[in-house]
PDB file of N, CA and C in Angstrom:
ATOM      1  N   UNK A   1       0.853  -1.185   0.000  1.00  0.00           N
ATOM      2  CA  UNK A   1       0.000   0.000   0.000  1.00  0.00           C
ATOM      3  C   UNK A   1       0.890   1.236   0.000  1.00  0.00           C
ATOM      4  N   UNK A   2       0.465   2.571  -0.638  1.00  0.00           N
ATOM      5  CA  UNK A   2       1.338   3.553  -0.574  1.00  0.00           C
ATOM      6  C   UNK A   2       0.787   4.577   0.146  1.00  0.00           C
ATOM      7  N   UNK A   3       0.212   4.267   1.949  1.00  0.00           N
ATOM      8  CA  UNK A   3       0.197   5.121   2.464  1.00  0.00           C
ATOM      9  C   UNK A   3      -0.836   6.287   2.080  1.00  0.00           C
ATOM     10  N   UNK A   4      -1.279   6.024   0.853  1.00  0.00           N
ATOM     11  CA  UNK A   4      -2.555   7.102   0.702  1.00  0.00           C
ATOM     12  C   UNK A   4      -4.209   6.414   1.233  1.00  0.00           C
ATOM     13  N   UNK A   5      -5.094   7.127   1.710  1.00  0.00           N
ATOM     14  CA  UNK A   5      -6.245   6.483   1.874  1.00  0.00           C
ATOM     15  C   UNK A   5      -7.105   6.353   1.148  1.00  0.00           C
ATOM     16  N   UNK A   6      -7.991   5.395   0.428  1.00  0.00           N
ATOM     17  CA  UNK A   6      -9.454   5.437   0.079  1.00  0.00           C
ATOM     18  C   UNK A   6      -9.343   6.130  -1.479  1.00  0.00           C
ATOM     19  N   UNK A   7      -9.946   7.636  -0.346  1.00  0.00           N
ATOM     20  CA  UNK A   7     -10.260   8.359  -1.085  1.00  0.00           C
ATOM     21  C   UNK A   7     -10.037   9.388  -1.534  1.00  0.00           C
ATOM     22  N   UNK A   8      -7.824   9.556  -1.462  1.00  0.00           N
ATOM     23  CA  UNK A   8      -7.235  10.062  -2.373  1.00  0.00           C
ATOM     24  C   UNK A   8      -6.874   9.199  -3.492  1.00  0.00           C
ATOM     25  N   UNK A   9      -6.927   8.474  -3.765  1.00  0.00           N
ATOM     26  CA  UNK A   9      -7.058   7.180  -4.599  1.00  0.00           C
ATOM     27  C   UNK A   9      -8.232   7.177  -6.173  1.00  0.00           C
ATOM     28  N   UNK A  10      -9.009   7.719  -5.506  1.00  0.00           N
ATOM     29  CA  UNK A  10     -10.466   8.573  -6.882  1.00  0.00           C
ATOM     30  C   UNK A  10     -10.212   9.355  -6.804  1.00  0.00           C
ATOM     31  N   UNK A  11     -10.740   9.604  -8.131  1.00  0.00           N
ATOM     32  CA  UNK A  11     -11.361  10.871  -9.275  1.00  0.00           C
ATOM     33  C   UNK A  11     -12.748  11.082  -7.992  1.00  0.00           C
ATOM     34  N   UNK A  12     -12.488  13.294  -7.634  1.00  0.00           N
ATOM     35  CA  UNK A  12     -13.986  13.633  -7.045  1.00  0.00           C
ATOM     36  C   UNK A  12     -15.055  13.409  -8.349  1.00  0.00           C
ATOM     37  N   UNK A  13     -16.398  13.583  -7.276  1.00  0.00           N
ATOM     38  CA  UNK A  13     -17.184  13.169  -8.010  1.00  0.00           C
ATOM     39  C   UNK A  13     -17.861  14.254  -8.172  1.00  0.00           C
ATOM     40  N   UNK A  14     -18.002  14.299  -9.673  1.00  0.00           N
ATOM     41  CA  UNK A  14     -18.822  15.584 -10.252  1.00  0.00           C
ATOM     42  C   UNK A  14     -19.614  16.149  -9.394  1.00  0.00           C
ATOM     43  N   UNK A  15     -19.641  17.405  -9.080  1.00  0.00           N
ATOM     44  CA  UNK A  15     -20.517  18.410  -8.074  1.00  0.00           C
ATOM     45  C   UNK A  15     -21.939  18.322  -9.094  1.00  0.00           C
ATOM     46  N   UNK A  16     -23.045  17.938  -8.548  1.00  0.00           N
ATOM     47  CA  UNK A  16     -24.691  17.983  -8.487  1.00  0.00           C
ATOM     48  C   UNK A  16     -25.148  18.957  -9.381  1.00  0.00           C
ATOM     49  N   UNK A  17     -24.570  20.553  -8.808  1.00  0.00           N
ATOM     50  CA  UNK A  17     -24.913  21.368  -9.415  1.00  0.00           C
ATOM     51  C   UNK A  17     -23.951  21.987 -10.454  1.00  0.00           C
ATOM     52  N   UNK A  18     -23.414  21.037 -10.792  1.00  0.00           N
ATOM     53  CA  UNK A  18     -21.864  21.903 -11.563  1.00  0.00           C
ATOM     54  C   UNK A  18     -22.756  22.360 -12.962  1.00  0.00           C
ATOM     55  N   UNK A  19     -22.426  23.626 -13.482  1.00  0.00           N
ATOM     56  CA  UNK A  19     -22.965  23.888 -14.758  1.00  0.00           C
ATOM     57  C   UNK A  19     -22.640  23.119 -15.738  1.00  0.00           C
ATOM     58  N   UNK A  20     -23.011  22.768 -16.718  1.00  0.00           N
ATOM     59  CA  UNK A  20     -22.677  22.320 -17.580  1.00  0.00           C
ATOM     60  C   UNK A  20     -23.039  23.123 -19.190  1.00  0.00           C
ATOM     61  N   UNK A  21     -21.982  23.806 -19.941  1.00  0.00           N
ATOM     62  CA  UNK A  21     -22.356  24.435 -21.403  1.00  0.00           C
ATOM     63  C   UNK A  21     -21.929  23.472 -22.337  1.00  0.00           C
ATOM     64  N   UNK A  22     -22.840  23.841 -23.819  1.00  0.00           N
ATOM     65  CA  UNK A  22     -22.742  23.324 -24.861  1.00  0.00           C
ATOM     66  C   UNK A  22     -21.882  24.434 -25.998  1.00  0.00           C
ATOM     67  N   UNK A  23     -20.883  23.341 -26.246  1.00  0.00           N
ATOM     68  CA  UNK A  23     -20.184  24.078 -26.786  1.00  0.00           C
ATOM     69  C   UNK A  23     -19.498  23.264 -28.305  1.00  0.00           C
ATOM     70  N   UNK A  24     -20.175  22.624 -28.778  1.00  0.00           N
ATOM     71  CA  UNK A  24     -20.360  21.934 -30.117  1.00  0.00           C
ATOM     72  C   UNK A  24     -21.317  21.226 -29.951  1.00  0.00           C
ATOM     73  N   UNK A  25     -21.595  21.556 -31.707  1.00  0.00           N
ATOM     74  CA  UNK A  25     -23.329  20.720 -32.236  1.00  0.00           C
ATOM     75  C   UNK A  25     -22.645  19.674 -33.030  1.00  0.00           C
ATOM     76  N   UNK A  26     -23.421  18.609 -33.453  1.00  0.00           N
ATOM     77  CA  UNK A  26     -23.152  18.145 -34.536  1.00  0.00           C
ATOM     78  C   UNK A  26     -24.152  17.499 -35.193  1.00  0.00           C
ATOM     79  N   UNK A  27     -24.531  17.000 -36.508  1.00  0.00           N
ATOM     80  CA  UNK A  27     -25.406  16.733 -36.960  1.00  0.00           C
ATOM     81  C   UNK A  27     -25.719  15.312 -37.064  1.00  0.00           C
ATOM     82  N   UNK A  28     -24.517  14.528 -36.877  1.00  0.00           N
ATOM     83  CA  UNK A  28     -24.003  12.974 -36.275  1.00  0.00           C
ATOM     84  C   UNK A  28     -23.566  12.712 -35.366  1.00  0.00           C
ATOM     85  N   UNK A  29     -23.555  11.186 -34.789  1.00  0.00           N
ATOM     86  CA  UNK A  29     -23.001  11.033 -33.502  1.00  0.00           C
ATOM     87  C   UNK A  29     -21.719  10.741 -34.104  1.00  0.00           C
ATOM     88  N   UNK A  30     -20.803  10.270 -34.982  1.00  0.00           N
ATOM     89  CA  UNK A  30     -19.545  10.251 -35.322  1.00  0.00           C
ATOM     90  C   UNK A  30     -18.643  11.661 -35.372  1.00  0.00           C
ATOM     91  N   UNK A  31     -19.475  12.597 -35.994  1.00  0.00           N
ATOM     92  CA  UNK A  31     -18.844  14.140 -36.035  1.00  0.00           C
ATOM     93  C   UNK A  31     -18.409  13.813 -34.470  1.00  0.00           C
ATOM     94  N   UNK A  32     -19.422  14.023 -33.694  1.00  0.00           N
ATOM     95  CA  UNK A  32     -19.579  14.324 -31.871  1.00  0.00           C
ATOM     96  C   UNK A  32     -18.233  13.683 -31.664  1.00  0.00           C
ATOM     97  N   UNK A  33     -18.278  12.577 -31.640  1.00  0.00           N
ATOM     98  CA  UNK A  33     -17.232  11.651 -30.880  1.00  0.00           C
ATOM     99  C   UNK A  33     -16.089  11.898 -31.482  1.00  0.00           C
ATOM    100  N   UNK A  34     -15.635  12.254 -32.939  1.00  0.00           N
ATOM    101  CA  UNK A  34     -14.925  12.631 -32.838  1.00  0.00           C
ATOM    102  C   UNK A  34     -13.930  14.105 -32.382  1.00  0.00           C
ATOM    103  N   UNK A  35     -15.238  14.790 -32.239  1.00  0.00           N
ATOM    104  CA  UNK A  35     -14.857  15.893 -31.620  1.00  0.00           C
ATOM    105  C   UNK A  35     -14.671  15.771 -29.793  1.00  0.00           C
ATOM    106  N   UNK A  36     -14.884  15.192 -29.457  1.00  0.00           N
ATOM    107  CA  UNK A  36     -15.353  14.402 -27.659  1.00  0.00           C
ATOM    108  C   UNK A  36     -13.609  13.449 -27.608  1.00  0.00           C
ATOM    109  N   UNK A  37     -13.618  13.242 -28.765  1.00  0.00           N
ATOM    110  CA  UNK A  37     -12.278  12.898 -28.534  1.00  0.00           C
ATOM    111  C   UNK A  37     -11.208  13.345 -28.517  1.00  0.00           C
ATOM    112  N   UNK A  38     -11.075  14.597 -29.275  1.00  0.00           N
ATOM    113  CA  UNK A  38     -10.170  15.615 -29.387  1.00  0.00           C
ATOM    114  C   UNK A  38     -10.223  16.231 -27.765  1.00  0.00           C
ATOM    115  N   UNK A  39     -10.879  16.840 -27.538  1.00  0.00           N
ATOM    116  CA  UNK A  39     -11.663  17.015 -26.314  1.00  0.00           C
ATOM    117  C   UNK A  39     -10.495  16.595 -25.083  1.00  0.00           C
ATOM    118  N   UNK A  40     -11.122  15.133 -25.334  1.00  0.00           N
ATOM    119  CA  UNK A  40     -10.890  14.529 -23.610  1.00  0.00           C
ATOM    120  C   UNK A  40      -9.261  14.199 -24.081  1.00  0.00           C
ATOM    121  N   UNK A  41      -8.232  13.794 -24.972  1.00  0.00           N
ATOM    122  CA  UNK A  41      -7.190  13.914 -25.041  1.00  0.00           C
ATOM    123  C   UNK A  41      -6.548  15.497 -24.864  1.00  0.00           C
ATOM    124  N   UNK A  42      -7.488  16.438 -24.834  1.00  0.00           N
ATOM    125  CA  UNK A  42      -6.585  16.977 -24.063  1.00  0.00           C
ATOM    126  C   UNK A  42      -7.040  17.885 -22.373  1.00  0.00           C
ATOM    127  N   UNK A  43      -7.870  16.691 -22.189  1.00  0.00           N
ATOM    128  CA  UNK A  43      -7.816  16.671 -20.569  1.00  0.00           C
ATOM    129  C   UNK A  43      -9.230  17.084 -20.721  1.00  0.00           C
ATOM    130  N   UNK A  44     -10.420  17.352 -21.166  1.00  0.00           N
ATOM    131  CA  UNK A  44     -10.958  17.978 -21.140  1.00  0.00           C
ATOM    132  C   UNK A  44     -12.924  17.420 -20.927  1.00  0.00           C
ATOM    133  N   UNK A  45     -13.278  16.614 -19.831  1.00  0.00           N
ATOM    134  CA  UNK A  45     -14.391  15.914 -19.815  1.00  0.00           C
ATOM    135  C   UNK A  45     -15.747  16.360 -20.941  1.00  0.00           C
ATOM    136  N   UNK A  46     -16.294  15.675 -21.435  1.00  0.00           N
ATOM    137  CA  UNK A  46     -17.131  16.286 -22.625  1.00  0.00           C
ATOM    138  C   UNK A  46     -18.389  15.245 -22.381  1.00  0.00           C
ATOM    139  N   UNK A  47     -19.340  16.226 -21.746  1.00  0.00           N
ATOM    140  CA  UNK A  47     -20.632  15.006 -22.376  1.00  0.00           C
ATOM    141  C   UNK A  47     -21.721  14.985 -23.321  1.00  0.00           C
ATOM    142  N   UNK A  48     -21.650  14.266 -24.248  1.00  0.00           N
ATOM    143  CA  UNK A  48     -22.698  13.825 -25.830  1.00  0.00           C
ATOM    144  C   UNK A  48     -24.237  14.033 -24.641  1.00  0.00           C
ATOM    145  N   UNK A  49     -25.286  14.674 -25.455  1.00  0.00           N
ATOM    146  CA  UNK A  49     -26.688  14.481 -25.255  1.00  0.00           C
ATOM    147  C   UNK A  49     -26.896  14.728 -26.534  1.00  0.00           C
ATOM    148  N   UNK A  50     -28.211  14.158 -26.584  1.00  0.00           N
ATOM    149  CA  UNK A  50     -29.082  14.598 -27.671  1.00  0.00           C
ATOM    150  C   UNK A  50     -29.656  13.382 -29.100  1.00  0.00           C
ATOM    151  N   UNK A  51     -28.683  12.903 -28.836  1.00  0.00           N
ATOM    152  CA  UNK A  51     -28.662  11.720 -30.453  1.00  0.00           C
ATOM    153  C   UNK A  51     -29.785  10.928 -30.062  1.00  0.00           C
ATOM    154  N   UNK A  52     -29.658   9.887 -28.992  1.00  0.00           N
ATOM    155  CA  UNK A  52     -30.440   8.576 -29.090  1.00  0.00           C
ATOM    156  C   UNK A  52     -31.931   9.274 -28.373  1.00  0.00           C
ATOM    157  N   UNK A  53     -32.185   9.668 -27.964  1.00  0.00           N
ATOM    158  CA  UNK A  53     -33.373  10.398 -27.498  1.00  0.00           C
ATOM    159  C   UNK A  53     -34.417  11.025 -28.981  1.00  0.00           C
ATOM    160  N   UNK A  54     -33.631  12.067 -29.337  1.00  0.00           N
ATOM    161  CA  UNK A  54     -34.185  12.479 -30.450  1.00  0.00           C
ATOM    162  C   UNK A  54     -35.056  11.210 -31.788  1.00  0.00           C
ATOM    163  N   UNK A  55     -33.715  10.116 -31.525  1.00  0.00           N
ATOM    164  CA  UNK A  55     -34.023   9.116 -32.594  1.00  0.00           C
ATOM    165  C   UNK A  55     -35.062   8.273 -32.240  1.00  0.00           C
ATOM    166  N   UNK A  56     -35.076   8.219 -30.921  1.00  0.00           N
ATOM    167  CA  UNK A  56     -36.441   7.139 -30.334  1.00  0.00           C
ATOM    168  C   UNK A  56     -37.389   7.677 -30.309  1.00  0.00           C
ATOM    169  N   UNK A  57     -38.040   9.235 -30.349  1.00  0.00           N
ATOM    170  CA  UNK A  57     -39.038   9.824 -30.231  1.00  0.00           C
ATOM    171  C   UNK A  57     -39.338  10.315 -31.543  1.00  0.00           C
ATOM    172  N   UNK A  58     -38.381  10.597 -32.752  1.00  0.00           N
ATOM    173  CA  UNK A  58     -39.117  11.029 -33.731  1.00  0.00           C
ATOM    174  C   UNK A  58     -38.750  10.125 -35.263  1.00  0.00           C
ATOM    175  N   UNK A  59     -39.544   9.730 -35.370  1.00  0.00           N
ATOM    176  CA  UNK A  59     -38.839   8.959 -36.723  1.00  0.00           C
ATOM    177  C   UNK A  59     -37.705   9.591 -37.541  1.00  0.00           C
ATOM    178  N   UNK A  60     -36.582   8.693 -38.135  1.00  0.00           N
ATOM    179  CA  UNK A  60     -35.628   9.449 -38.492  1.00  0.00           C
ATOM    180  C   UNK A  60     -34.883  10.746 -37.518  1.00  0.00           C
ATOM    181  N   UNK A  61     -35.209  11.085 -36.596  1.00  0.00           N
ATOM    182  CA  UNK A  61     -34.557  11.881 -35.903  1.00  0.00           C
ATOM    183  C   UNK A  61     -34.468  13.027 -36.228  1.00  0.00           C
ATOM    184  N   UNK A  62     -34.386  13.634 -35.188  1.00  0.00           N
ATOM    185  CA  UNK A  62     -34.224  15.075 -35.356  1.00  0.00           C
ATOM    186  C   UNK A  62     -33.274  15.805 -34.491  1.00  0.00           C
ATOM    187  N   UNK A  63     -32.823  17.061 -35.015  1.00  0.00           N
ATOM    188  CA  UNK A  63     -31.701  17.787 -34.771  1.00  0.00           C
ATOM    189  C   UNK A  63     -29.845  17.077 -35.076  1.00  0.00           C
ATOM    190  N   UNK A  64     -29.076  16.895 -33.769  1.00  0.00           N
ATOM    191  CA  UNK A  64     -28.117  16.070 -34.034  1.00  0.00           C
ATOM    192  C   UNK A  64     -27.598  15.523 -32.160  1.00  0.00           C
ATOM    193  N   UNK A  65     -26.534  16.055 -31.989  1.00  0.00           N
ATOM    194  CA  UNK A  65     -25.581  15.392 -31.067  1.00  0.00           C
ATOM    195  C   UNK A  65     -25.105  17.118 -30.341  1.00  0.00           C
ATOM    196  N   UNK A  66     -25.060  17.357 -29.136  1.00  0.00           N
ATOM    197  CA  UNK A  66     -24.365  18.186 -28.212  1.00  0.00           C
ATOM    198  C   UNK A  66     -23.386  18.070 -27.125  1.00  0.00           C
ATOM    199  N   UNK A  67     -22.180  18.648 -27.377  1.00  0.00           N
ATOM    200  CA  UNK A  67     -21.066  17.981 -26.740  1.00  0.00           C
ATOM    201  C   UNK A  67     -21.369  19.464 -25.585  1.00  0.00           C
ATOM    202  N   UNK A  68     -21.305  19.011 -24.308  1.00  0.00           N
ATOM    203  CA  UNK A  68     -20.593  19.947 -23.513  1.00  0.00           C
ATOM    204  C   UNK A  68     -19.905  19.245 -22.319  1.00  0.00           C
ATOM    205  N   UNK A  69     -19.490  21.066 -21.978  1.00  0.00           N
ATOM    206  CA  UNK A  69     -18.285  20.683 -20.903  1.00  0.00           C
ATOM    207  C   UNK A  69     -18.388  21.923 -19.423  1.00  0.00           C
ATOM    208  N   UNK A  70     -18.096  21.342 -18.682  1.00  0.00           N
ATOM    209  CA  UNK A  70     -17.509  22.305 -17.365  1.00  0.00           C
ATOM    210  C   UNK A  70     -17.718  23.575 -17.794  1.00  0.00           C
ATOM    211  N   UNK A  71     -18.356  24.379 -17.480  1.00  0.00           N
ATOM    212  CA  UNK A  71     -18.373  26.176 -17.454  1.00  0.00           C
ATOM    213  C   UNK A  71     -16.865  26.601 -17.554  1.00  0.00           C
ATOM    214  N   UNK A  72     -16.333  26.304 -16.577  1.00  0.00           N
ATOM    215  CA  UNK A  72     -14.834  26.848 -16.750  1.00  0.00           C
ATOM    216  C   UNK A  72     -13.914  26.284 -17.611  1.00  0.00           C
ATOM    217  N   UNK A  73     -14.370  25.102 -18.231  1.00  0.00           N
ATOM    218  CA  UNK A  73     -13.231  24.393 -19.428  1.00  0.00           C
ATOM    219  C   UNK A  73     -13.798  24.987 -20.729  1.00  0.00           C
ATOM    220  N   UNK A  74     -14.902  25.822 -20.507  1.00  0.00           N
ATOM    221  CA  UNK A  74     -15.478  25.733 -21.767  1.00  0.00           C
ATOM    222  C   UNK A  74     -14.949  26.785 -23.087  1.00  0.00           C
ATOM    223  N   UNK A  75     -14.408  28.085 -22.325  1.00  0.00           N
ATOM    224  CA  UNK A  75     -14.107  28.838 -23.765  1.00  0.00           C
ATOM    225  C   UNK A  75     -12.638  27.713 -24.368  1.00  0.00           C
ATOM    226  N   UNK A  76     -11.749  27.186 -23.000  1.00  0.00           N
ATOM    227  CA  UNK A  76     -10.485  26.380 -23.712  1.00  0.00           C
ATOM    228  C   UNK A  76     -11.068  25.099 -24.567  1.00  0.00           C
ATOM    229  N   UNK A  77     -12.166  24.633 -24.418  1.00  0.00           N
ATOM    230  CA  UNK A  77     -13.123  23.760 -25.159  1.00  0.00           C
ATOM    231  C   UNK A  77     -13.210  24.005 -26.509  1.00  0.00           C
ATOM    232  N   UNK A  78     -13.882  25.550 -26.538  1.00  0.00           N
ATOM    233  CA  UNK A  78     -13.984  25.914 -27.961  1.00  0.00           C
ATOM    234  C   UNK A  78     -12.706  26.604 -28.575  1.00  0.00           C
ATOM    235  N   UNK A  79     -11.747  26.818 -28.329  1.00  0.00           N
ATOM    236  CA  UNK A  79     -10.297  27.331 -28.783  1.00  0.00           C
ATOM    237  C   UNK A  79      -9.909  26.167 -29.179  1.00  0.00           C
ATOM    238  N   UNK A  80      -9.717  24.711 -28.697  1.00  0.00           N
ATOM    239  CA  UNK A  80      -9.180  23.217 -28.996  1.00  0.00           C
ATOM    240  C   UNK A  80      -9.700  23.342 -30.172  1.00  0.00           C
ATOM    241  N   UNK A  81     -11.266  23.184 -30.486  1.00  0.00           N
ATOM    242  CA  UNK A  81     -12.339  23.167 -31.731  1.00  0.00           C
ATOM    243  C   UNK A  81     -11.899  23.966 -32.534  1.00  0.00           C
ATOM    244  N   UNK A  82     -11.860  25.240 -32.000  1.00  0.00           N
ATOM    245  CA  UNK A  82     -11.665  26.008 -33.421  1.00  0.00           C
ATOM    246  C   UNK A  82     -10.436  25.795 -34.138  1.00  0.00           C
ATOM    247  N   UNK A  83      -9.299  25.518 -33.499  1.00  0.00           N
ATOM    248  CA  UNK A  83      -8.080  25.321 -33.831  1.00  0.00           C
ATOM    249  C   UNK A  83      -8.019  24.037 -34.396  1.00  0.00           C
ATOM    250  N   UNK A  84      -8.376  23.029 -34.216  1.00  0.00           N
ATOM    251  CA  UNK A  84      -8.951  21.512 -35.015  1.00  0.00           C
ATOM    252  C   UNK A  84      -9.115  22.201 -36.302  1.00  0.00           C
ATOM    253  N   UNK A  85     -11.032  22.795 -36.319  1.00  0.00           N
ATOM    254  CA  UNK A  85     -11.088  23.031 -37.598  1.00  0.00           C
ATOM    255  C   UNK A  85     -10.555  23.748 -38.348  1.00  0.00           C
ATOM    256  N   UNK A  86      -9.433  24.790 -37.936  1.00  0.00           N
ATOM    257  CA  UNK A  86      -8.574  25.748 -39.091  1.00  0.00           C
ATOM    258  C   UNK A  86      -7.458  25.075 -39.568  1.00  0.00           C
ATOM    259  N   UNK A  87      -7.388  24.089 -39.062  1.00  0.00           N
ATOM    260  CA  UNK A  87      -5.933  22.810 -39.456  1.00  0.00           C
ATOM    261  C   UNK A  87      -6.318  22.592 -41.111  1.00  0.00           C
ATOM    262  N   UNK A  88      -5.281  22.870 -41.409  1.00  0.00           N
ATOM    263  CA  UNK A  88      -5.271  22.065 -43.079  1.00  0.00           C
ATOM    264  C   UNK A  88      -5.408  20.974 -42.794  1.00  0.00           C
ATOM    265  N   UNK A  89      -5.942  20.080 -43.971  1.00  0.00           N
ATOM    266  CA  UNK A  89      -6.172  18.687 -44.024  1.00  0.00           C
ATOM    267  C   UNK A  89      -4.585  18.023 -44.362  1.00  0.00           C
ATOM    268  N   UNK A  90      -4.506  17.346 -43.635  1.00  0.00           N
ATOM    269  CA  UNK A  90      -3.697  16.083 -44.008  1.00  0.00           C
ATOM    270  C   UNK A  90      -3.174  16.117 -45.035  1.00  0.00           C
ATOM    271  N   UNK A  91      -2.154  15.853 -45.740  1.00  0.00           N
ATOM    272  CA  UNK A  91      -1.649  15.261 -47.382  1.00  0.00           C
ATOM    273  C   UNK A  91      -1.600  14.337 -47.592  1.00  0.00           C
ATOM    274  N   UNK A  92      -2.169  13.804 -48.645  1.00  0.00           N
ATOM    275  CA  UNK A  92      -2.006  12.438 -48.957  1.00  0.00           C
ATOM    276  C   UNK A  92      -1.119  12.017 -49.513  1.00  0.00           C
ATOM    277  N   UNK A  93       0.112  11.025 -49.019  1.00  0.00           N
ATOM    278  CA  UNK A  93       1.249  10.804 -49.798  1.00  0.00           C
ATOM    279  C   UNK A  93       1.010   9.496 -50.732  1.00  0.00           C
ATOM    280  N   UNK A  94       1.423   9.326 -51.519  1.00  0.00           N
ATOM    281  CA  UNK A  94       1.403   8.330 -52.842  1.00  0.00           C
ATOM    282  C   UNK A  94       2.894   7.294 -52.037  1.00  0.00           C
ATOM    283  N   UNK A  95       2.228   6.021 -51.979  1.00  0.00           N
ATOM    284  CA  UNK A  95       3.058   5.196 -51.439  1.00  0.00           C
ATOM    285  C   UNK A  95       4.454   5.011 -52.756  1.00  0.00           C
ATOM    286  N   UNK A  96       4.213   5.077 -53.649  1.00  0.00           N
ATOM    287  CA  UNK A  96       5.267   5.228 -54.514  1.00  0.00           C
ATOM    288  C   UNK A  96       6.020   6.711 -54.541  1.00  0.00           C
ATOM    289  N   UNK A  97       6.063   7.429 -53.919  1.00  0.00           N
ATOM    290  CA  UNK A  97       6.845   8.845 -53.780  1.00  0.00           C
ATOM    291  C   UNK A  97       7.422   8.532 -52.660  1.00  0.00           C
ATOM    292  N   UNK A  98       7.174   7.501 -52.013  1.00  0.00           N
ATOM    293  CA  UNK A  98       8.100   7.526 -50.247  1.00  0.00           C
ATOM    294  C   UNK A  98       9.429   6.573 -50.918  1.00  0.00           C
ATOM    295  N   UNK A  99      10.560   7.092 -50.581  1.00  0.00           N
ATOM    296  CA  UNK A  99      11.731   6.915 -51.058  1.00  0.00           C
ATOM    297  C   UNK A  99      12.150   5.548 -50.084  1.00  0.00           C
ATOM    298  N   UNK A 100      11.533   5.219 -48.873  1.00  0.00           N
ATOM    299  CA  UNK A 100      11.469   4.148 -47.833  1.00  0.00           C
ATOM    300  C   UNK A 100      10.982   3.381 -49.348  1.00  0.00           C
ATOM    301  N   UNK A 101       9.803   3.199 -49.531  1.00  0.00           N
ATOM    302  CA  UNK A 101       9.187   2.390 -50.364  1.00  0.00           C
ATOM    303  C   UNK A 101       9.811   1.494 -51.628  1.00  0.00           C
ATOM    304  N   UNK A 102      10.561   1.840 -51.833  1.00  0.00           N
ATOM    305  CA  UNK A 102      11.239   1.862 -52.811  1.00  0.00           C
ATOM    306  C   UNK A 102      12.473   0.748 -52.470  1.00  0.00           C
ATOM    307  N   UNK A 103      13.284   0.782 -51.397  1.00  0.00           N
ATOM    308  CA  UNK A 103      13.786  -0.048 -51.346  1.00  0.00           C
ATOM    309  C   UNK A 103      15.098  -0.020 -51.492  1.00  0.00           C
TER     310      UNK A 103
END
């Protein structure tokens, strides 16, 4: 044992009344999660509402997916996001241009 007790050992447990803001929509639950994932890699708890509710009550569904977070994580929430989406895309390299490849 290392001398710590219990219950320095857990994660506290979310405060009752903690606010919670929405601070990305999405129109899929894949958009969401992948944005929920960006998110929580960088520390940042995110919780999805909205998808499976919508889909059980209205045929085909309606609206999409709402990620939020902590009041106080939240403008660094949407700075992560915005900075995601101003990223250039990726390049696609041609496995025959990689000079590894080749041999």
């Amino acid at each position: 044992m290392d001398g710590r007790t219990k219950s320095e050992n857990t994660t506290p447990a979310p405060e009752p009344n903690e606010r919670l803001v929405a601070v990305f929509d999405a129109k899929d639950d894949a958009e969401a999660l992948v944005v929920r994932g960006l998110l929580e890699s960088q520390g940042i708890e995110a919780l999805l509402t909205g998808s499976e509710a919508e889909k059980d009550l209205w045929p085909g569904g309606v609206g999409g997916c709402v990620l939020r977070v902590r009041e106080e994580r939240a403008e660094e929430a949407r700075r992560i996001i915005a900075e995601y989406r101003d990223a250039p895309p990726l390049e696609e390299t041609d496995v025959t241009d990689d000079p590894a490849a080749t041999g």
